[in-house]
C-alpha atoms as a PDB file:
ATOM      1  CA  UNK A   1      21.804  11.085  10.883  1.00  0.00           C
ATOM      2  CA  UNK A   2      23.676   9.160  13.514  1.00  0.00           C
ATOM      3  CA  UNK A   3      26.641   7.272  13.264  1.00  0.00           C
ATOM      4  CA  UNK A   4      28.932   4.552  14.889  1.00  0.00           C
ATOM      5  CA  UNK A   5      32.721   5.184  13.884  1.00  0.00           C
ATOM      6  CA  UNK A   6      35.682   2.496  14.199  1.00  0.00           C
ATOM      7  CA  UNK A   7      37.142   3.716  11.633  1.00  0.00           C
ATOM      8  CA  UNK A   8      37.779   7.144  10.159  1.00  0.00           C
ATOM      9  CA  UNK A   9      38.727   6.126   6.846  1.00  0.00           C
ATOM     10  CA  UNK A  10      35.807   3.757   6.254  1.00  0.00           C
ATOM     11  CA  UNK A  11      33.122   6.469   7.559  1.00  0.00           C
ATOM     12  CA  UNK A  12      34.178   8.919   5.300  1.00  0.00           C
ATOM     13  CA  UNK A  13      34.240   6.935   2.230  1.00  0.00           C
ATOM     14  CA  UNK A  14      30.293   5.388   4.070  1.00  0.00           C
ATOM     15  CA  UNK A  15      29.087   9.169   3.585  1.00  0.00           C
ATOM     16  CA  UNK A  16      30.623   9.347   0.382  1.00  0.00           C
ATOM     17  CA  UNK A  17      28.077   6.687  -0.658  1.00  0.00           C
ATOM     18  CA  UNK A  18      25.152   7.541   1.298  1.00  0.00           C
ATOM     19  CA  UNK A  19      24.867  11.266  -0.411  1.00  0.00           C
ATOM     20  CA  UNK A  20      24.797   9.659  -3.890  1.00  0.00           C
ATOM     21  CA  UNK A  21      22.734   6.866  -2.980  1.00  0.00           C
ATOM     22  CA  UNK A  22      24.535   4.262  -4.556  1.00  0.00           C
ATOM     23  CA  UNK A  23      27.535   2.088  -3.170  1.00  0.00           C
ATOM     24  CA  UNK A  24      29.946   3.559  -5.419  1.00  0.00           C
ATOM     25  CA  UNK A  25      33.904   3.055  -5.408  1.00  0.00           C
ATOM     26  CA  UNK A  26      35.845   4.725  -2.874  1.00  0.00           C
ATOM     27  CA  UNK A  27      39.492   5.858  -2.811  1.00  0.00           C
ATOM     28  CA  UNK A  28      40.801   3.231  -0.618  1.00  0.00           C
ATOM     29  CA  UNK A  29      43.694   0.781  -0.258  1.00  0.00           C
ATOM     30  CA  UNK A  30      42.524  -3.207   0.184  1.00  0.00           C
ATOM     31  CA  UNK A  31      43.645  -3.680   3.467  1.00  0.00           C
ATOM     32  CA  UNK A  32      45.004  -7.210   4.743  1.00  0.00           C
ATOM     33  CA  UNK A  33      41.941  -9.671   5.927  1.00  0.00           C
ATOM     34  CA  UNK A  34      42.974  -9.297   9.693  1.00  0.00           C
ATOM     35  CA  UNK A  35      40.130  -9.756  12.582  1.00  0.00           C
ATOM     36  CA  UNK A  36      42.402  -7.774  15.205  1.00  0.00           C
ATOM     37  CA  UNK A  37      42.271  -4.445  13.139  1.00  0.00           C
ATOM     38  CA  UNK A  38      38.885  -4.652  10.921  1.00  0.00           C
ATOM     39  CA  UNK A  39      35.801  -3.170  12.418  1.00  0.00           C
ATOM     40  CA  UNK A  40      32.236  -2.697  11.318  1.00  0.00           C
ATOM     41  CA  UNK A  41      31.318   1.256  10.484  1.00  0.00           C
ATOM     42  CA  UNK A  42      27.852   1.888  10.011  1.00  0.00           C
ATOM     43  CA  UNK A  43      25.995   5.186   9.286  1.00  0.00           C
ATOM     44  CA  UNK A  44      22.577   5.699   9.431  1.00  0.00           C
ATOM     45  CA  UNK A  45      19.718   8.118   8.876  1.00  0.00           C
ATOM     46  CA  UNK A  46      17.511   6.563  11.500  1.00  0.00           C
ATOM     47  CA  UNK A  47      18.145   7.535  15.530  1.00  0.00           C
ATOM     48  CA  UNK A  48      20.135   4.790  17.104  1.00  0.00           C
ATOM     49  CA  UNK A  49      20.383   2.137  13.793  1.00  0.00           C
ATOM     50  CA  UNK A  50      23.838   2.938  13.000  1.00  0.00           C
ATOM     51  CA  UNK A  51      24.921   1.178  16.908  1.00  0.00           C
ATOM     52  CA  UNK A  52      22.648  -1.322  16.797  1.00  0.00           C
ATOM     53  CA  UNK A  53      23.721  -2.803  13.227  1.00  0.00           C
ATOM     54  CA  UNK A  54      27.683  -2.373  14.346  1.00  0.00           C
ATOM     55  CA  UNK A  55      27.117  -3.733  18.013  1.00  0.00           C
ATOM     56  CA  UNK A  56      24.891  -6.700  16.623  1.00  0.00           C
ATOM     57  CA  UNK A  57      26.692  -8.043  13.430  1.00  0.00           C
ATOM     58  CA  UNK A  58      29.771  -7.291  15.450  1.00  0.00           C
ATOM     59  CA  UNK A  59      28.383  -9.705  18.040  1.00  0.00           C
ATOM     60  CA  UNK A  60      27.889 -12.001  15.078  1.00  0.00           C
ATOM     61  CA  UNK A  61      31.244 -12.379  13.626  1.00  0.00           C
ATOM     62  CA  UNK A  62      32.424 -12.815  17.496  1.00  0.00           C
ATOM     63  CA  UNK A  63      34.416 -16.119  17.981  1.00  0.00           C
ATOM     64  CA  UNK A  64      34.159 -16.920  14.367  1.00  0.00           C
ATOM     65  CA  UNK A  65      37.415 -18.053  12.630  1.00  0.00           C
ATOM     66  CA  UNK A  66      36.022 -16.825   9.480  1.00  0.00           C
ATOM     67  CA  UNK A  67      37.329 -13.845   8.032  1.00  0.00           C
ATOM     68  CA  UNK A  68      34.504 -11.919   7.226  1.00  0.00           C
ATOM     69  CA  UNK A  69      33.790  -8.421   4.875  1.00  0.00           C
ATOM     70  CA  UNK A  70      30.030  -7.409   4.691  1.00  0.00           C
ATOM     71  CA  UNK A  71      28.332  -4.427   3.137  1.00  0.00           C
ATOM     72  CA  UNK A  72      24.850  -3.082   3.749  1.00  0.00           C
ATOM     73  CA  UNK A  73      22.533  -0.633   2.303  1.00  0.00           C
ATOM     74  CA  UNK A  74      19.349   0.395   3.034  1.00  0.00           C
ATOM     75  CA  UNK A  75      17.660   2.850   0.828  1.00  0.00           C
ATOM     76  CA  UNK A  76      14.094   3.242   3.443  1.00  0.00           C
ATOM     77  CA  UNK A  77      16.521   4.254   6.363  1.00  0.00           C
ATOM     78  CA  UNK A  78      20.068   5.267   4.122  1.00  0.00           C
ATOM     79  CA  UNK A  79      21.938   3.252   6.334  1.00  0.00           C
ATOM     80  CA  UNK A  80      25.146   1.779   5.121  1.00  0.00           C
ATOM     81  CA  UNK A  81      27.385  -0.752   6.999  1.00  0.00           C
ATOM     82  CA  UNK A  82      30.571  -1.884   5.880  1.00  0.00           C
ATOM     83  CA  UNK A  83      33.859  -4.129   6.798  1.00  0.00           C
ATOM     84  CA  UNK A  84      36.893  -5.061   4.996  1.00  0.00           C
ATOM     85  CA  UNK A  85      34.399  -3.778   2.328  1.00  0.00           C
ATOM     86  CA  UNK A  86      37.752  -3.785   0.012  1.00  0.00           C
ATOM     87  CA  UNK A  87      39.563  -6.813   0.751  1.00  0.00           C
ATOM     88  CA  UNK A  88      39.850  -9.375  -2.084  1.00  0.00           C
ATOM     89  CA  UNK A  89      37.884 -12.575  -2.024  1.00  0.00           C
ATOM     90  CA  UNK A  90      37.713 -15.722  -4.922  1.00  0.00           C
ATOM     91  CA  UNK A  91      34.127 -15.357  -5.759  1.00  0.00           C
ATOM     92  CA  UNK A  92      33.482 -18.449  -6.918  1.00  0.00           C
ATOM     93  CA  UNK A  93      30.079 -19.205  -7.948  1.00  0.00           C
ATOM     94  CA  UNK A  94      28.934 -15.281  -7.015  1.00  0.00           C
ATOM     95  CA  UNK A  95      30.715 -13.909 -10.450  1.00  0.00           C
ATOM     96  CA  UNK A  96      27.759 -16.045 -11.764  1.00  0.00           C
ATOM     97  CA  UNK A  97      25.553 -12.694 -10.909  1.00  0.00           C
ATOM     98  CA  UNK A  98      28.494 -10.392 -12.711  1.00  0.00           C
ATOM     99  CA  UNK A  99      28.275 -12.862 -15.811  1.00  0.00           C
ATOM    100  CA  UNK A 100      24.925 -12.427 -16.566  1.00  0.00           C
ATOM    101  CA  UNK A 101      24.750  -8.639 -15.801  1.00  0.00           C
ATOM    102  CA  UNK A 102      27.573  -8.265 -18.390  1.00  0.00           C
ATOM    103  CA  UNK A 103      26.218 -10.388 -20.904  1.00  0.00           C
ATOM    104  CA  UNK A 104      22.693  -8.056 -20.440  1.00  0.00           C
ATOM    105  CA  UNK A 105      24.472  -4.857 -20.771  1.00  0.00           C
ATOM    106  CA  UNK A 106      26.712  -6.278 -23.537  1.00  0.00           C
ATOM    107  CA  UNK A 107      23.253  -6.960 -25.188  1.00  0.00           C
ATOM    108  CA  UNK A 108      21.661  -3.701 -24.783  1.00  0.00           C
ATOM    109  CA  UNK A 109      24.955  -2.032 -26.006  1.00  0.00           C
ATOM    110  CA  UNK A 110      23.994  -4.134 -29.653  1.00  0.00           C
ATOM    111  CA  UNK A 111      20.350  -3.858 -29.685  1.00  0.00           C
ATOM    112  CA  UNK A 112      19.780  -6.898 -29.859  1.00  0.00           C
ATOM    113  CA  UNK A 113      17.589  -9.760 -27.205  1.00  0.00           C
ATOM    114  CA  UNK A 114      18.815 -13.271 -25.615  1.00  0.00           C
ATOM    115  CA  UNK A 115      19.049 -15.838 -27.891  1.00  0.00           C
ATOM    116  CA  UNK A 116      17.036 -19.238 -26.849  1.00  0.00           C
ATOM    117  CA  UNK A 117      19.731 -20.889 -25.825  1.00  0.00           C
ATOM    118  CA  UNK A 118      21.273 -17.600 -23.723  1.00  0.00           C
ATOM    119  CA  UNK A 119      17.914 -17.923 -22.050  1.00  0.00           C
ATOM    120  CA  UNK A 120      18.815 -21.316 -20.971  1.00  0.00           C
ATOM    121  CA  UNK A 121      22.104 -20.947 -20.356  1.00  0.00           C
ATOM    122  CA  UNK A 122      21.805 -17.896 -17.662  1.00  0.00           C
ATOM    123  CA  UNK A 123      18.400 -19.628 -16.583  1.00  0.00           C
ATOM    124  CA  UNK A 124      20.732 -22.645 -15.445  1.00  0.00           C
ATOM    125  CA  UNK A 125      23.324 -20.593 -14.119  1.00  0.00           C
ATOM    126  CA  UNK A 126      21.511 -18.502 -11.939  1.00  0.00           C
ATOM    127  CA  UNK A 127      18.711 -20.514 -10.654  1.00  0.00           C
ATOM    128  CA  UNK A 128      20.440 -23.937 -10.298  1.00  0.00           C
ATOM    129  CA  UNK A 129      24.192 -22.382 -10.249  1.00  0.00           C
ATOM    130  CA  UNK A 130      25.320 -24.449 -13.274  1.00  0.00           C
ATOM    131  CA  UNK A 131      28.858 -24.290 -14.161  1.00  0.00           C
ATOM    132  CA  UNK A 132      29.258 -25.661 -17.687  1.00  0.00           C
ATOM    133  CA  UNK A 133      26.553 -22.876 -18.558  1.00  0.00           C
ATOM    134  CA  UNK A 134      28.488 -20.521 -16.924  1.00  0.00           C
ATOM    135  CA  UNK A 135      31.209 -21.772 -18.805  1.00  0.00           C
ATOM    136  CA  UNK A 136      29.778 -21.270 -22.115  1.00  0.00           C
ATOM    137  CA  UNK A 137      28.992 -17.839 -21.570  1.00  0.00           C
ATOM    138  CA  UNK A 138      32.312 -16.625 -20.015  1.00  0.00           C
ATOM    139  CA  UNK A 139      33.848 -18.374 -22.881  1.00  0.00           C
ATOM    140  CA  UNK A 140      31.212 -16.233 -25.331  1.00  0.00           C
ATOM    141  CA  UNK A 141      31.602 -12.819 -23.274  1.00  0.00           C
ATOM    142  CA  UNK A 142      35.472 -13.141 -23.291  1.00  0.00           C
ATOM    143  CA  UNK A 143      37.148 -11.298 -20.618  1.00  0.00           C
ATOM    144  CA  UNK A 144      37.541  -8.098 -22.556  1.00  0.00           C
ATOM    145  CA  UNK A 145      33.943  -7.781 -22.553  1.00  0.00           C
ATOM    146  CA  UNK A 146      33.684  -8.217 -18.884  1.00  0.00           C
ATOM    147  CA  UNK A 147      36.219  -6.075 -17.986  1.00  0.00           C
ATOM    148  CA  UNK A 148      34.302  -3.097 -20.281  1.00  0.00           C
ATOM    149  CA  UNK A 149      30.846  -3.928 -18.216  1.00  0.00           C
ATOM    150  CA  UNK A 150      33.338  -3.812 -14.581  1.00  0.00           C
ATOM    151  CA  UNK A 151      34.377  -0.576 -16.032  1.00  0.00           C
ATOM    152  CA  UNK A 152      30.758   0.981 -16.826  1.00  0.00           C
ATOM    153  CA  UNK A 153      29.397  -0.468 -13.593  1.00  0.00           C
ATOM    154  CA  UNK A 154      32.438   0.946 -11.352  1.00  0.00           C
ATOM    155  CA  UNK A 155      33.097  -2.200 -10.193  1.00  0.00           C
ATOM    156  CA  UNK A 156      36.660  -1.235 -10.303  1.00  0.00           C
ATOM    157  CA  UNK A 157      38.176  -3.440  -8.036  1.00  0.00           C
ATOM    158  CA  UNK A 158      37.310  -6.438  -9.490  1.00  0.00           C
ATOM    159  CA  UNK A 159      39.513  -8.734 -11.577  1.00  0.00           C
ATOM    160  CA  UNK A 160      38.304 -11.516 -13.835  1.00  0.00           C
ATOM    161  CA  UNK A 161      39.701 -14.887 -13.285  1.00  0.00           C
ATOM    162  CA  UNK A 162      42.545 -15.989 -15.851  1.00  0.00           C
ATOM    163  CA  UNK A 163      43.062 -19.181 -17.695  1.00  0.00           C
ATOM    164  CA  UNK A 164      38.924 -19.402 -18.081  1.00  0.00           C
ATOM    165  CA  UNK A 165      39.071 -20.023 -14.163  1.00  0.00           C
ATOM    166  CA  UNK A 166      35.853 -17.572 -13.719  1.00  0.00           C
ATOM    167  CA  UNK A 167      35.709 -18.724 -10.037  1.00  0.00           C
ATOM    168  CA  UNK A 168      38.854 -17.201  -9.047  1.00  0.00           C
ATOM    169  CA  UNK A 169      37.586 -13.391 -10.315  1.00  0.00           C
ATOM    170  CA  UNK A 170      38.486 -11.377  -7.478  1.00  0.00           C
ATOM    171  CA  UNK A 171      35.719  -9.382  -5.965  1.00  0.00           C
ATOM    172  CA  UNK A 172      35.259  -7.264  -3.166  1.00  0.00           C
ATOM    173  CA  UNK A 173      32.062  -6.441  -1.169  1.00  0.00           C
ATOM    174  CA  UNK A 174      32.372  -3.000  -2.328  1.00  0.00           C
ATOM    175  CA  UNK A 175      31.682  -4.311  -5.876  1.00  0.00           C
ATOM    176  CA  UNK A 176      29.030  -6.489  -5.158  1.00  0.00           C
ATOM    177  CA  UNK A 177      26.792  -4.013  -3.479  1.00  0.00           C
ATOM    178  CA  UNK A 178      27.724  -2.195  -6.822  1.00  0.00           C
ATOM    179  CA  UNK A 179      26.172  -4.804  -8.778  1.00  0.00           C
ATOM    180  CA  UNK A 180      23.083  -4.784  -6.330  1.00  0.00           C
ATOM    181  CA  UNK A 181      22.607  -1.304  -6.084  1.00  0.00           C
ATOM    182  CA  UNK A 182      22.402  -1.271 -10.321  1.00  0.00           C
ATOM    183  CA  UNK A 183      20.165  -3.972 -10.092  1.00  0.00           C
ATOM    184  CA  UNK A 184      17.491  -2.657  -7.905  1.00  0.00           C
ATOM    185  CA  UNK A 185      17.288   0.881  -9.037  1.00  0.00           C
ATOM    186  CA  UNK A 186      17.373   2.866 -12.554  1.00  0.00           C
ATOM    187  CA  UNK A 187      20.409   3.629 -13.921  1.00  0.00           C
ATOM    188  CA  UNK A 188      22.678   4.273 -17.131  1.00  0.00           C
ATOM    189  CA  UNK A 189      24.208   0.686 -17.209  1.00  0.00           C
ATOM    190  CA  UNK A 190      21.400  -1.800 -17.172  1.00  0.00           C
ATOM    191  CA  UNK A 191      18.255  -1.391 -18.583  1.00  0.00           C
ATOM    192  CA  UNK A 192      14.624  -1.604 -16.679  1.00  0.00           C
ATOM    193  CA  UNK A 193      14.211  -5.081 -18.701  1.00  0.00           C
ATOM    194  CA  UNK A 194      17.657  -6.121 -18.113  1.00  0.00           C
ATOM    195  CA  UNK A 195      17.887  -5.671 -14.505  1.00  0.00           C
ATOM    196  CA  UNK A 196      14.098  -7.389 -14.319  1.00  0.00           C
ATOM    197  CA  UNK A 197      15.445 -10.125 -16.111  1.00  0.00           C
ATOM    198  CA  UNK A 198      18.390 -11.021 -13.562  1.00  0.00           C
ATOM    199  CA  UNK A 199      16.403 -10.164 -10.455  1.00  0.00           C
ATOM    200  CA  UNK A 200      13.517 -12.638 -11.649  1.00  0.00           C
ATOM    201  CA  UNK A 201      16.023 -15.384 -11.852  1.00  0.00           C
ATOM    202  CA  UNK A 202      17.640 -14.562  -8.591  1.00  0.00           C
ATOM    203  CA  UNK A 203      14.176 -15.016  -7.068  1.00  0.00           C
ATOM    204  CA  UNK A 204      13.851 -18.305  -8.616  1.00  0.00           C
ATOM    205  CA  UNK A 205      16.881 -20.046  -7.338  1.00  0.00           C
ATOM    206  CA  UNK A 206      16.326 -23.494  -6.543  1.00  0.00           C
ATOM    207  CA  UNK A 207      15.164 -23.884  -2.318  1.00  0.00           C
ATOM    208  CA  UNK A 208      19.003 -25.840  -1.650  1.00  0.00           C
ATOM    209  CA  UNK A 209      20.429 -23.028  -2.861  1.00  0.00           C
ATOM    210  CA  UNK A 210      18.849 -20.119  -0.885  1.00  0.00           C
ATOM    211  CA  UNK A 211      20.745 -20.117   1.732  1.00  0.00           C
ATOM    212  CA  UNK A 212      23.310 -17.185   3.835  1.00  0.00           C
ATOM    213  CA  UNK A 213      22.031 -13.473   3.393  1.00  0.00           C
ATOM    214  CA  UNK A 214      18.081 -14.403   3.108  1.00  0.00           C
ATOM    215  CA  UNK A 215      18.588 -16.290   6.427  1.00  0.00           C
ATOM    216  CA  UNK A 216      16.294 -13.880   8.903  1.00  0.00           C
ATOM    217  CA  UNK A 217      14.803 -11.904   5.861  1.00  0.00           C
ATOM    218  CA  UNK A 218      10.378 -11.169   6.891  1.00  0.00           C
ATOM    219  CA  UNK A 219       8.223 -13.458   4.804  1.00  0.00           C
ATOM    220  CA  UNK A 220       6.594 -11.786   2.430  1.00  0.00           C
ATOM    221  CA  UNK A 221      10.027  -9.950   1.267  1.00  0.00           C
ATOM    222  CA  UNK A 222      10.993 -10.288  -2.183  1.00  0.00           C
ATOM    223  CA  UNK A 223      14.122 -12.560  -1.891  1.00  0.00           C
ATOM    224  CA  UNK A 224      16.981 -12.309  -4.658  1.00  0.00           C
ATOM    225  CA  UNK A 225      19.786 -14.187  -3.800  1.00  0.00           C
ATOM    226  CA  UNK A 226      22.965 -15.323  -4.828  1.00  0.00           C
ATOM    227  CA  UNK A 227      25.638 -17.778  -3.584  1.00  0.00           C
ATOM    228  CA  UNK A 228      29.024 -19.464  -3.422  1.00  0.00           C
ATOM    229  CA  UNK A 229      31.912 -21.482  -2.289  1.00  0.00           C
ATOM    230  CA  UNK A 230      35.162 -23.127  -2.711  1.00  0.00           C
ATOM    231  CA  UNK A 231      37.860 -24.645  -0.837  1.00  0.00           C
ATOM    232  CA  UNK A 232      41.750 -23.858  -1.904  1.00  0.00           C
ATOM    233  CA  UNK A 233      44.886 -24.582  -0.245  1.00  0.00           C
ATOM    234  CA  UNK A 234      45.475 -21.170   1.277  1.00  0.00           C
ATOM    235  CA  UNK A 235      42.381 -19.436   3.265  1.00  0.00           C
ATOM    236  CA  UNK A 236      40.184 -22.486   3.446  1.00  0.00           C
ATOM    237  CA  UNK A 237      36.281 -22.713   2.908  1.00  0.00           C
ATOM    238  CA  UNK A 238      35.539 -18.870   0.241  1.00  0.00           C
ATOM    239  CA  UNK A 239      31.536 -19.109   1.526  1.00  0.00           C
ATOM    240  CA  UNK A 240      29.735 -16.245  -0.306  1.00  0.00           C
ATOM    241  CA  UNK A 241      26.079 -14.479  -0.413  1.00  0.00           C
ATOM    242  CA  UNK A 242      24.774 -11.605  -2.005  1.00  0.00           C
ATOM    243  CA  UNK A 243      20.879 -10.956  -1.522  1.00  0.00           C
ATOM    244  CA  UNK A 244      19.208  -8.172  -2.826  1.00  0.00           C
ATOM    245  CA  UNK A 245      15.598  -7.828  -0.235  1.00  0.00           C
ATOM    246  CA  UNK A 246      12.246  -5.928  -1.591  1.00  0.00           C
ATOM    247  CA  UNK A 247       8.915  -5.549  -1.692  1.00  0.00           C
ATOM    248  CA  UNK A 248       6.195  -4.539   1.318  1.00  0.00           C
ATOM    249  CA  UNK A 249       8.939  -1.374   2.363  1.00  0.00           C
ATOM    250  CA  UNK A 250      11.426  -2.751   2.155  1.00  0.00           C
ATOM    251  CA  UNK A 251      14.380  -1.792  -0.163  1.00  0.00           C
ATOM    252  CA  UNK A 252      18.109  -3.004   0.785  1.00  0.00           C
ATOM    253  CA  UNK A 253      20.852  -5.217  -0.050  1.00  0.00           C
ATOM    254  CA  UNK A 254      23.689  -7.256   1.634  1.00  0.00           C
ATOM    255  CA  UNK A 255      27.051  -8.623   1.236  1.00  0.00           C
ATOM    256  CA  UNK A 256      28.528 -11.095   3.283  1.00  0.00           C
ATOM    257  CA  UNK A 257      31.722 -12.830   1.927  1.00  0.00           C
ATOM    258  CA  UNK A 258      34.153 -15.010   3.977  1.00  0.00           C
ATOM    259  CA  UNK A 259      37.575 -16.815   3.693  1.00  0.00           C
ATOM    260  CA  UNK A 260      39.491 -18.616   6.204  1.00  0.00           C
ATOM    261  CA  UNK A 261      36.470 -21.315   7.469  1.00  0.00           C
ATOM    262  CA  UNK A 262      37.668 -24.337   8.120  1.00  0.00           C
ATOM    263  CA  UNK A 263      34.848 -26.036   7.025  1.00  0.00           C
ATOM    264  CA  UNK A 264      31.864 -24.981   3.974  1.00  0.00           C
ATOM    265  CA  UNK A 265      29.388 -24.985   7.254  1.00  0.00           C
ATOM    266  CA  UNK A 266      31.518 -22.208   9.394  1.00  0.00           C
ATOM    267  CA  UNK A 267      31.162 -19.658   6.525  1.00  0.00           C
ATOM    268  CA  UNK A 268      27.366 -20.615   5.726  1.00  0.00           C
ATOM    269  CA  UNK A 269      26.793 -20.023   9.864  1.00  0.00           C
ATOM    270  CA  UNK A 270      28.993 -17.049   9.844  1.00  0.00           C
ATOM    271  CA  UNK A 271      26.651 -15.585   7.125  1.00  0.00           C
ATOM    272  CA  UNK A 272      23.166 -16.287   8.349  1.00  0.00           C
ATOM    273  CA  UNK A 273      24.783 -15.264  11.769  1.00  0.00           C
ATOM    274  CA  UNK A 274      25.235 -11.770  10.264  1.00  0.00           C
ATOM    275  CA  UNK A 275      22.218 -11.674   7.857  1.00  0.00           C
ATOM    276  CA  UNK A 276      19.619 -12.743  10.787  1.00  0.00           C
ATOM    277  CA  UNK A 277      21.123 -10.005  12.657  1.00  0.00           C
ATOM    278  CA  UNK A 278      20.778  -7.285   9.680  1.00  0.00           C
ATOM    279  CA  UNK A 279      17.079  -8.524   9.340  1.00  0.00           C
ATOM    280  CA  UNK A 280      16.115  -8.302  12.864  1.00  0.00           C
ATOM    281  CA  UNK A 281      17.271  -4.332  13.495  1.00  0.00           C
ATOM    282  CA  UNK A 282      15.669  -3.343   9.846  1.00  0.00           C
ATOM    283  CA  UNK A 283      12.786  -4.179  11.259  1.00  0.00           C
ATOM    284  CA  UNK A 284      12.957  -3.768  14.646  1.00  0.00           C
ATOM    285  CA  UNK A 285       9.492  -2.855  15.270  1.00  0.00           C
ATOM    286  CA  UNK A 286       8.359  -6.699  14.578  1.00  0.00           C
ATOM    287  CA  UNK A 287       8.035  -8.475  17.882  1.00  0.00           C
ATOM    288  CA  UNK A 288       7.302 -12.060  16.301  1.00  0.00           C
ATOM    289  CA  UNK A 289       8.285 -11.872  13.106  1.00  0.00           C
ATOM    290  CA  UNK A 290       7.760 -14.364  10.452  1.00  0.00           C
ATOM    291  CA  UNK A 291      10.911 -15.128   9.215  1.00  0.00           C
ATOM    292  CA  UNK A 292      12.117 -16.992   5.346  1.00  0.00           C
ATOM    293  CA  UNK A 293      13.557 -20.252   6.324  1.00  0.00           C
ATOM    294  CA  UNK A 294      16.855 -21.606   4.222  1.00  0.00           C
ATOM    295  CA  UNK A 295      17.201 -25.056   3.969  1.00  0.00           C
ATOM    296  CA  UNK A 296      18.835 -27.475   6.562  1.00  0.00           C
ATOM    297  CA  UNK A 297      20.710 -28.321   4.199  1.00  0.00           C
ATOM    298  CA  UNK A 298      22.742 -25.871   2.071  1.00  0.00           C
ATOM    299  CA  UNK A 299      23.873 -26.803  -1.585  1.00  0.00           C
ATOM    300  CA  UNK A 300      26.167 -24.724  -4.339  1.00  0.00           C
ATOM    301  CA  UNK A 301      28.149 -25.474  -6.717  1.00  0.00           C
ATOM    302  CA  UNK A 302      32.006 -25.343  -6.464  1.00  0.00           C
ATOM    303  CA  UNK A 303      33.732 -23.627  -9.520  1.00  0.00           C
ATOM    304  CA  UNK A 304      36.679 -25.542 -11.668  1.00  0.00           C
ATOM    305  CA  UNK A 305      39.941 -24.807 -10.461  1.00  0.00           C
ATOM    306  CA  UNK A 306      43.306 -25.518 -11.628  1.00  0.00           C
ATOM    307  CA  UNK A 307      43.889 -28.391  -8.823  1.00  0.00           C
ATOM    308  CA  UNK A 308      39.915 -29.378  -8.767  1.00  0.00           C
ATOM    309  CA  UNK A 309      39.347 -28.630 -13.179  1.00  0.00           C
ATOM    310  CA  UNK A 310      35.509 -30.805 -12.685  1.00  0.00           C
ATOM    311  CA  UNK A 311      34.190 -28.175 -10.694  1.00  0.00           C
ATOM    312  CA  UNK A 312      30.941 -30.388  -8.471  1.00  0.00           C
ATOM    313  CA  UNK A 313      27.622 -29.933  -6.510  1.00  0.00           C
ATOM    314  CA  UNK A 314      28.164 -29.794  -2.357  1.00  0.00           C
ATOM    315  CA  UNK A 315      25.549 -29.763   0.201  1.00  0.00           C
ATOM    316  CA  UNK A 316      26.679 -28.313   4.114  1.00  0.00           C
ATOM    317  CA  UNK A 317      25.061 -29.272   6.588  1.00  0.00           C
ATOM    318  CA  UNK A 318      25.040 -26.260   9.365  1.00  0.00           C
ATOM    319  CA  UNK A 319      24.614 -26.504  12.685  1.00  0.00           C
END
């Protein structure tokens, strides 16, 4: 195995999660969001992969205002990369992912199968990142019931959004790899149908929407993606993507979630900076690569907010 340390700390806790196989919660403190101290630590089981991920997607956050915490892992090579992979983000429309896992595993618990209209309901949120479905079904779930599937999926450091505000649930990139890594692989906490269920819909997202961590990704890879943003007063532009990658060898997932941009197109750039260079050292033996294109012009939904209740549909155009 070879390795590229900046930080101590963060390697340690990387090993911890590369034995088991899983992204699973380590013992550490959320540090502040700050570019001077934050580095990328990546550990690999391929020669050489572990400096090429943390010299590459450290040339990709270079410049950038955006304050930036990604997490990697790829089962084919066990490589793991992380950064600020603790720090606390607004998630907006990426809880959408959590919300429809617990609802699944809330299901399961009961023995019992979506309703018609859950069927809708998660079909909208997911694939077209409807709000007033996700509404309904935080509203049905109740935060208790999230915070018991956060619990059984040891997410643990994310909190659910108060006041019905699901778009301010604080998540970490920790977490979300969490959520991944139970998605694409057997486990005790969602079932072979469940976690079939959500990946087929994150596969399906509508093309304006399938933008940030599939940017880069080899065509012919299973794409699951998904994504999010929101502007507040404090920390700017939250951009979000969480993409799950599979099929023809290849097995990973990534996490790329950013604060701080000054506008929604820095943090979608910022992203597809970092995913294209992920993609390209995966798969570095490719020397013209097909590659998935995401659209030229980016749309999400942004949540409801105290300040902004409507919640609305915004389309970036990157450069």
């Amino acid at each position: 195995m070879t390795t590229s340390r900046t930080t101590g700390r963060a390697r340690a806790a990387l090993c911890a999660a590369v034995a088991t196989g899983v992204l699973a919660p380590v013992a550490l403190a959320a540090a502040p969001a700050s570019a001077a101290t934050a580095q990328v630590s990546c550990t690999s089981g391929r020669a050489g992969l572990a400096a090429q991920l943390t010299k590459d997607i450290t040339a990709a956050l270079k410049g950038r205002k955006s304050t930036a915490a990604v997490a990697l892992y790829d089962r084919t090579t066990k490589t793991t990369c992380t950064l600020r992979a603790t720090t606390k983000y607004d998630s907006a429309s990426v809880v959408k992912a959590t919300v429809l896992a617990t609802l699944l595993w809330d299901n399961a618990k009961h023995d019992r199968y979506l309703t018609q209209r859950e069927i809708d309901l998660s079909t909208k949120m997911i694939t077209k990142s409807d709000n007033d479905a996700t509404t309904s079904l935080w509203k049905q779930l109740g935060v208790t019931k999230v915070n018991a599937f956060l619990k059984a999926a040891g997410m643990t450091h994310t909190v659910p959004g108060s006041g019905g505000y699901w778009g301010l649930t604080q998540i970490t990139a920790q977490d979300e790899q969490r959520l991944l890594t139970l998605l694409t692989s057997k486990n005790s906490v969602l079932t072979d149908s469940a976690r079939s269920y959500e990946l087929g819909l994150m596969k399906k997202v509508v093309s304006s929407q399938r933008w940030g961590t599939p940017a880069g990704a080899l065509t012919g890879t299973t794409v699951q993606v998904k994504n999010g943003w929101l502007q507040r007063a404090t920390h700017g532009w939250r951009v979000h993507s969480i993409g799950a990658f599979t099929g023809n060898g290849h097995d990973y997932a990534l996490t790329v979630l950013t604060q701080d941009n000054a506008t929604m197109n820095d943090g979608v750039n910022t992203i597809q900076a970092v995913a294209r260079a992920v993609h390209k050292d995966l798969n570095p033996r490719i020397m013209h690569p097909r590659v998935f294109t995401v659209p030229a012009a980016p749309q999400e939904a942004v949540p409801p907010v105290p300040e902004a209740p409507a919640g609305r549909m915004l389309t970036a155009k990157p450069r």
